[in-house]
C-alpha atoms as a PDB file:
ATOM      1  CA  UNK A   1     136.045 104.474 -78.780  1.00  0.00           C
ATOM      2  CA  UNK A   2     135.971 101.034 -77.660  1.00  0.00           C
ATOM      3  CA  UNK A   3     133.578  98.218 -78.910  1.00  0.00           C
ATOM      4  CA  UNK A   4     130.406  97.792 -77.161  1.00  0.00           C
ATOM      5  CA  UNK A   5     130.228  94.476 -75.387  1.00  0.00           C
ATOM      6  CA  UNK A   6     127.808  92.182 -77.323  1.00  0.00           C
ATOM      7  CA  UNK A   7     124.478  92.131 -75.506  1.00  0.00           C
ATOM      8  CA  UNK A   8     123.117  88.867 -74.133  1.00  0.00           C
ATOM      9  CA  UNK A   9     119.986  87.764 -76.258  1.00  0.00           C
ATOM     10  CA  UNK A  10     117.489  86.337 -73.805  1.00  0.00           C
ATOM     11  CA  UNK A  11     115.247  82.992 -75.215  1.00  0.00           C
ATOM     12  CA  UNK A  12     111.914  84.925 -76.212  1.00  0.00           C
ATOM     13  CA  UNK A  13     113.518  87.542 -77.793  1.00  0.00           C
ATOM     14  CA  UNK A  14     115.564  84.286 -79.884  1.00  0.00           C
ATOM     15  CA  UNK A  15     112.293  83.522 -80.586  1.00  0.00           C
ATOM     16  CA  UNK A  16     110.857  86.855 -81.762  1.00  0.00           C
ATOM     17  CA  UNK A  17     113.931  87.223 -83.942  1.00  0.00           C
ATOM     18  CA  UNK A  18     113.414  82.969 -85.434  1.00  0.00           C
ATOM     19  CA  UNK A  19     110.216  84.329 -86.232  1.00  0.00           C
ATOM     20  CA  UNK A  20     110.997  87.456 -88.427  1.00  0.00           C
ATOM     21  CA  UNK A  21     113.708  85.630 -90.498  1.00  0.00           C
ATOM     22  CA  UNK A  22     111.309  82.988 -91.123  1.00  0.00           C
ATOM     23  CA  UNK A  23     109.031  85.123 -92.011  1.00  0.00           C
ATOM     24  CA  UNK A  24     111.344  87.238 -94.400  1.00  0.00           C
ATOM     25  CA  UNK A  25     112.784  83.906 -95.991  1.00  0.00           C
ATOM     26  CA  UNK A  26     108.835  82.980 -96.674  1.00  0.00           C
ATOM     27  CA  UNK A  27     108.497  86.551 -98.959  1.00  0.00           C
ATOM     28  CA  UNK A  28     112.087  85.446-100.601  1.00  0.00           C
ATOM     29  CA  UNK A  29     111.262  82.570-101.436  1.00  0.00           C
ATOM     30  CA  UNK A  30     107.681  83.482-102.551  1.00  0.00           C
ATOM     31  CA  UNK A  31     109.698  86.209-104.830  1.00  0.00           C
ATOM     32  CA  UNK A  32     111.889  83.944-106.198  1.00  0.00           C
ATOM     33  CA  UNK A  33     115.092  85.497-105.021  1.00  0.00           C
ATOM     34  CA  UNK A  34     118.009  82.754-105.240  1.00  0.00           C
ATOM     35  CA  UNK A  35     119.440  81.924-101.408  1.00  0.00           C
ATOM     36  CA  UNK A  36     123.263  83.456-102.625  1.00  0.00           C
ATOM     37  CA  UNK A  37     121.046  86.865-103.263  1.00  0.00           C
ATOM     38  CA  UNK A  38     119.092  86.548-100.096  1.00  0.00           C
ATOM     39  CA  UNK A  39     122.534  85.669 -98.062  1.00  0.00           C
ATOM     40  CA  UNK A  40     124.732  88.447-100.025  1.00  0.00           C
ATOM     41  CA  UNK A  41     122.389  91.263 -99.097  1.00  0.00           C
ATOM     42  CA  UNK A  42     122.029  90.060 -95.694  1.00  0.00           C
ATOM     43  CA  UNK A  43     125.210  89.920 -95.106  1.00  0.00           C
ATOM     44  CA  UNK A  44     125.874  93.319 -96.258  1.00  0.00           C
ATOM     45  CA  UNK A  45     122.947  95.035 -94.256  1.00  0.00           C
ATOM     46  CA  UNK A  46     124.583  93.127 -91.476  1.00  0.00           C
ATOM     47  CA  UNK A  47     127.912  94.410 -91.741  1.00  0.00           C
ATOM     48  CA  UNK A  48     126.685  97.831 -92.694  1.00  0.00           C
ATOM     49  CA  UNK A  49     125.053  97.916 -89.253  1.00  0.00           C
ATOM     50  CA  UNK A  50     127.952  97.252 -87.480  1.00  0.00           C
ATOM     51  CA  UNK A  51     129.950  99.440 -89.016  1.00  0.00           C
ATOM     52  CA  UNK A  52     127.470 102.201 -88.606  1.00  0.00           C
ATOM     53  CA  UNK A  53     126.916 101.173 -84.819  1.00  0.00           C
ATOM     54  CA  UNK A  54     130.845 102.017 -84.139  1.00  0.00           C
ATOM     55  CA  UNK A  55     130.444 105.634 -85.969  1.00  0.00           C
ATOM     56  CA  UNK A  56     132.309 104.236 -88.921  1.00  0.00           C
ATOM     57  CA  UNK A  57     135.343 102.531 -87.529  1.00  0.00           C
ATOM     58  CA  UNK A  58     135.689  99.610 -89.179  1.00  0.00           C
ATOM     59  CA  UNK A  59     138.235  97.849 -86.977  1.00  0.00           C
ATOM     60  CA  UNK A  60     135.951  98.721 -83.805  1.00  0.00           C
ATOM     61  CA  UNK A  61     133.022  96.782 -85.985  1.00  0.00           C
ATOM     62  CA  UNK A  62     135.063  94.575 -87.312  1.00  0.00           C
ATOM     63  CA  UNK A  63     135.773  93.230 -83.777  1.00  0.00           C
ATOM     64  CA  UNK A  64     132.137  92.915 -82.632  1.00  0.00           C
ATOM     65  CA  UNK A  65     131.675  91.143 -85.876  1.00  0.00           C
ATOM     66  CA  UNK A  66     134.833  88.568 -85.326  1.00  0.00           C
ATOM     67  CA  UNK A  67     136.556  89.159 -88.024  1.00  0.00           C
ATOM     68  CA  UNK A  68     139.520  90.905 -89.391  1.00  0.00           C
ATOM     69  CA  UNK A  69     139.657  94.552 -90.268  1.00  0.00           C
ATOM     70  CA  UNK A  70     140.771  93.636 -94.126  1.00  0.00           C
ATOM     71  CA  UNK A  71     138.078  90.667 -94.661  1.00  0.00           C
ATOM     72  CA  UNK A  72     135.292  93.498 -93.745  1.00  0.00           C
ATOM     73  CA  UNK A  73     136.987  95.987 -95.674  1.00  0.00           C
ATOM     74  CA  UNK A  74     137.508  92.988 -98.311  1.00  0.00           C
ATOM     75  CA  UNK A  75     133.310  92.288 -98.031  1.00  0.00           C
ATOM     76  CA  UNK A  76     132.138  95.647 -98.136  1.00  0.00           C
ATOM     77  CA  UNK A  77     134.527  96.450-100.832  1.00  0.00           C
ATOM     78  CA  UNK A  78     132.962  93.799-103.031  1.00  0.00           C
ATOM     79  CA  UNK A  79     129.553  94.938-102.420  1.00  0.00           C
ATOM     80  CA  UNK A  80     130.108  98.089-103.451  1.00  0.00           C
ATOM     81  CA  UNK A  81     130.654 100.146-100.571  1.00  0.00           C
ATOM     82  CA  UNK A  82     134.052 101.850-100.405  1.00  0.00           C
ATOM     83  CA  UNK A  83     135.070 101.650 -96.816  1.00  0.00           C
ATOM     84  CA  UNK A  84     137.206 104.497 -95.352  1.00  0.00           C
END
């Protein structure tokens, strides 16, 4: 399996998605959660999605993602997922 190109983003859906994260860093930040929370457990959804997207394979994801295999193993790893 092969990575899926990255799909092109087009300016109103930029907009759309501006919009959400400002609104979700509004109910942070009315919560009091600290930006290094709000950051570490985006970054793991993030990378959790991309792993999922690519059925698991974490090189596959890890190359949509533009990173090495070992730093998402390395991230997921310390976030308490154990990667395969």
């Amino acid at each position: 399996m092969t990575p899926e190109p990255t799909p092109v983003v087009r300016a109103g859906e930029l907009r759309e998605l501006g919009d959400a994260l400002t609104r979700l860093a509004d109910a942070l930040l009315a919560r009091g959660v600290p930006l290094q929370d709000a950051m570490d457990a985006f970054e793991l959804r993030f990378l959790k999605a991309a792993v999922h997207r690519h059925g698991g394979n974490l090189s596959h994801a890890a190359t949509e993602l533009g990173i090495h295999r070992n730093t998402l193993r390395s991230k997921l790893q310390r976030n308490g997922r154990r990667p395969r």
